[in-house]
C-alpha atoms as a PDB file:
ATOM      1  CA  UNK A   1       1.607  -1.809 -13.874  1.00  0.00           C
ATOM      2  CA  UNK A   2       3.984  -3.914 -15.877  1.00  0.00           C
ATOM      3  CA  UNK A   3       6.838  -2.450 -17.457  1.00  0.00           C
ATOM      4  CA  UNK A   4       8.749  -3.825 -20.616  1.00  0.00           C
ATOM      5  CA  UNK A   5      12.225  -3.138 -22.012  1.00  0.00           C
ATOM      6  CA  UNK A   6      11.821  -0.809 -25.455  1.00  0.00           C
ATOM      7  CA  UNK A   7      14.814  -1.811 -26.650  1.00  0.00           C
ATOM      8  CA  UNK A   8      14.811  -5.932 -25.394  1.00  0.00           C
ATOM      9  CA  UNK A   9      11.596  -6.425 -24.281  1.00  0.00           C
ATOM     10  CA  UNK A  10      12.482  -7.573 -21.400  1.00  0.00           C
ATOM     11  CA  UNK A  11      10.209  -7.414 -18.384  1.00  0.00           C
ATOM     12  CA  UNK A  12      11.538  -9.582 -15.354  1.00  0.00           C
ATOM     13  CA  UNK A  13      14.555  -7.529 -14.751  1.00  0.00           C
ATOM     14  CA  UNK A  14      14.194  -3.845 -14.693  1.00  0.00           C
ATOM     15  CA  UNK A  15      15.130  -1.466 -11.886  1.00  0.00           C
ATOM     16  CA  UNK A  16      13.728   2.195 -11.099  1.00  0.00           C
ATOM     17  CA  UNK A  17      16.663   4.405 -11.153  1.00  0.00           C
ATOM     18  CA  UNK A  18      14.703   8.030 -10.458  1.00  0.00           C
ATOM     19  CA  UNK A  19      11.086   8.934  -9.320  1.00  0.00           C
ATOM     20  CA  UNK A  20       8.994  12.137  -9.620  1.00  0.00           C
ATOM     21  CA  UNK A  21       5.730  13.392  -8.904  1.00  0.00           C
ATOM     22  CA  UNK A  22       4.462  14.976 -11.751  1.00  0.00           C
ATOM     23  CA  UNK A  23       2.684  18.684 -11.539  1.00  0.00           C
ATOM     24  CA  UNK A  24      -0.881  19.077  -9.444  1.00  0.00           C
ATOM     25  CA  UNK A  25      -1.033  15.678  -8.353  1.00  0.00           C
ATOM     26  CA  UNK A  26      -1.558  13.955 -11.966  1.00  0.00           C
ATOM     27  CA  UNK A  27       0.780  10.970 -11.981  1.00  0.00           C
ATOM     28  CA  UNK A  28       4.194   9.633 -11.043  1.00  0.00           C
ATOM     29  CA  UNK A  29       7.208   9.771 -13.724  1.00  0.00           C
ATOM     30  CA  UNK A  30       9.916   6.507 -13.071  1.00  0.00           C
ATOM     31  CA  UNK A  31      12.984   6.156 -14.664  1.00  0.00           C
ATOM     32  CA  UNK A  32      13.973   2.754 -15.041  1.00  0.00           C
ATOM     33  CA  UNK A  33      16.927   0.551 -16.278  1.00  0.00           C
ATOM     34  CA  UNK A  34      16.807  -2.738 -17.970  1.00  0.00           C
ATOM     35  CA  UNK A  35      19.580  -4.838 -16.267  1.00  0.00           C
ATOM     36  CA  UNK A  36      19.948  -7.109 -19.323  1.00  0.00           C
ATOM     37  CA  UNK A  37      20.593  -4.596 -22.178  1.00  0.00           C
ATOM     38  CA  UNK A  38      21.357  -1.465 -19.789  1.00  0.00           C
ATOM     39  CA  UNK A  39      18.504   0.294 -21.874  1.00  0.00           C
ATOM     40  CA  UNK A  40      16.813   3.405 -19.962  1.00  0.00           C
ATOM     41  CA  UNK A  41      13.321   4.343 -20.154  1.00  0.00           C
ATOM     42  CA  UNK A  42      10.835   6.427 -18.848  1.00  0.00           C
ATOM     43  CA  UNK A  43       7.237   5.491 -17.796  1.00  0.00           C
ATOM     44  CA  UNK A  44       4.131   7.152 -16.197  1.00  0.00           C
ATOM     45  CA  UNK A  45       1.375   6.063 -13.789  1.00  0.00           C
ATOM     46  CA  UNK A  46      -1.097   8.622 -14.555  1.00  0.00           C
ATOM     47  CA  UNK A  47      -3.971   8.711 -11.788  1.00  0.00           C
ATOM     48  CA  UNK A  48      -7.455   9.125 -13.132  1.00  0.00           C
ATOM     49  CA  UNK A  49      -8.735  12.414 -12.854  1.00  0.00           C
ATOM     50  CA  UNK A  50     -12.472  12.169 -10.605  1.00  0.00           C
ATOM     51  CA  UNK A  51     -15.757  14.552 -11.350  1.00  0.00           C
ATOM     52  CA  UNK A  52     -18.883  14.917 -10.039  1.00  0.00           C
ATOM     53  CA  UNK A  53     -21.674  14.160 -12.022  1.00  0.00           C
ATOM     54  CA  UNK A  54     -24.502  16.538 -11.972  1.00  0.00           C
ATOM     55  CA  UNK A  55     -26.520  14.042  -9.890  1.00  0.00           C
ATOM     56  CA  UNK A  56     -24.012  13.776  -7.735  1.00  0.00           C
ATOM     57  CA  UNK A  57     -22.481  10.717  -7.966  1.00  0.00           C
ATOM     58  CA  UNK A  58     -18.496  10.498  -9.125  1.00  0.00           C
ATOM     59  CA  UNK A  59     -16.525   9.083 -12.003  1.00  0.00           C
ATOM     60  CA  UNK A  60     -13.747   9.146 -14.402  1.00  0.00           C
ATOM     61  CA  UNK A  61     -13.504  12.667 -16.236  1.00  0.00           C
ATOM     62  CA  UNK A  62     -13.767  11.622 -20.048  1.00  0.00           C
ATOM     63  CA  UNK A  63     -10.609  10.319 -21.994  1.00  0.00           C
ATOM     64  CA  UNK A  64      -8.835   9.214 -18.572  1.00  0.00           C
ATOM     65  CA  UNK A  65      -8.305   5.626 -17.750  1.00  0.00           C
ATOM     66  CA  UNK A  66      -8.188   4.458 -13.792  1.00  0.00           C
ATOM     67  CA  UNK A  67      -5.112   2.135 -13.140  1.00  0.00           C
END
């Protein structure tokens, strides 16, 4: 994942400042900091939820994107 500045868009120099899993195993929340405008953000890597198909093969549960 690549992470840009919202306020500089700046994406070479950014430090994570906090991380946290997020509930049930869904994703990770990071806090970062933009080291050129001192801008903080917040982004998630959400993990893509798996099914099983009826013939039982897996996949992506609708509407969720793997990363």
């Amino acid at each position: 994942m690549i992470a840009k500045c919202p306020v500089c868009g700046n994406m070479a120099n950014l430090i994570v400042i906090d991380t946290r899993e997020l509930p049930r195993e869904f994703g990770i929340r990071r806090r970062r900091e933009c080291m050129l405008c001192k801008g903080r953000f917040t982004t998630y890597e959400l993990m893509g939820k798996r099914r099983t198909n009826e013939n039982g093969t897996s996949g992506t549960a609708p509407g969720i994107s793997e990363q």
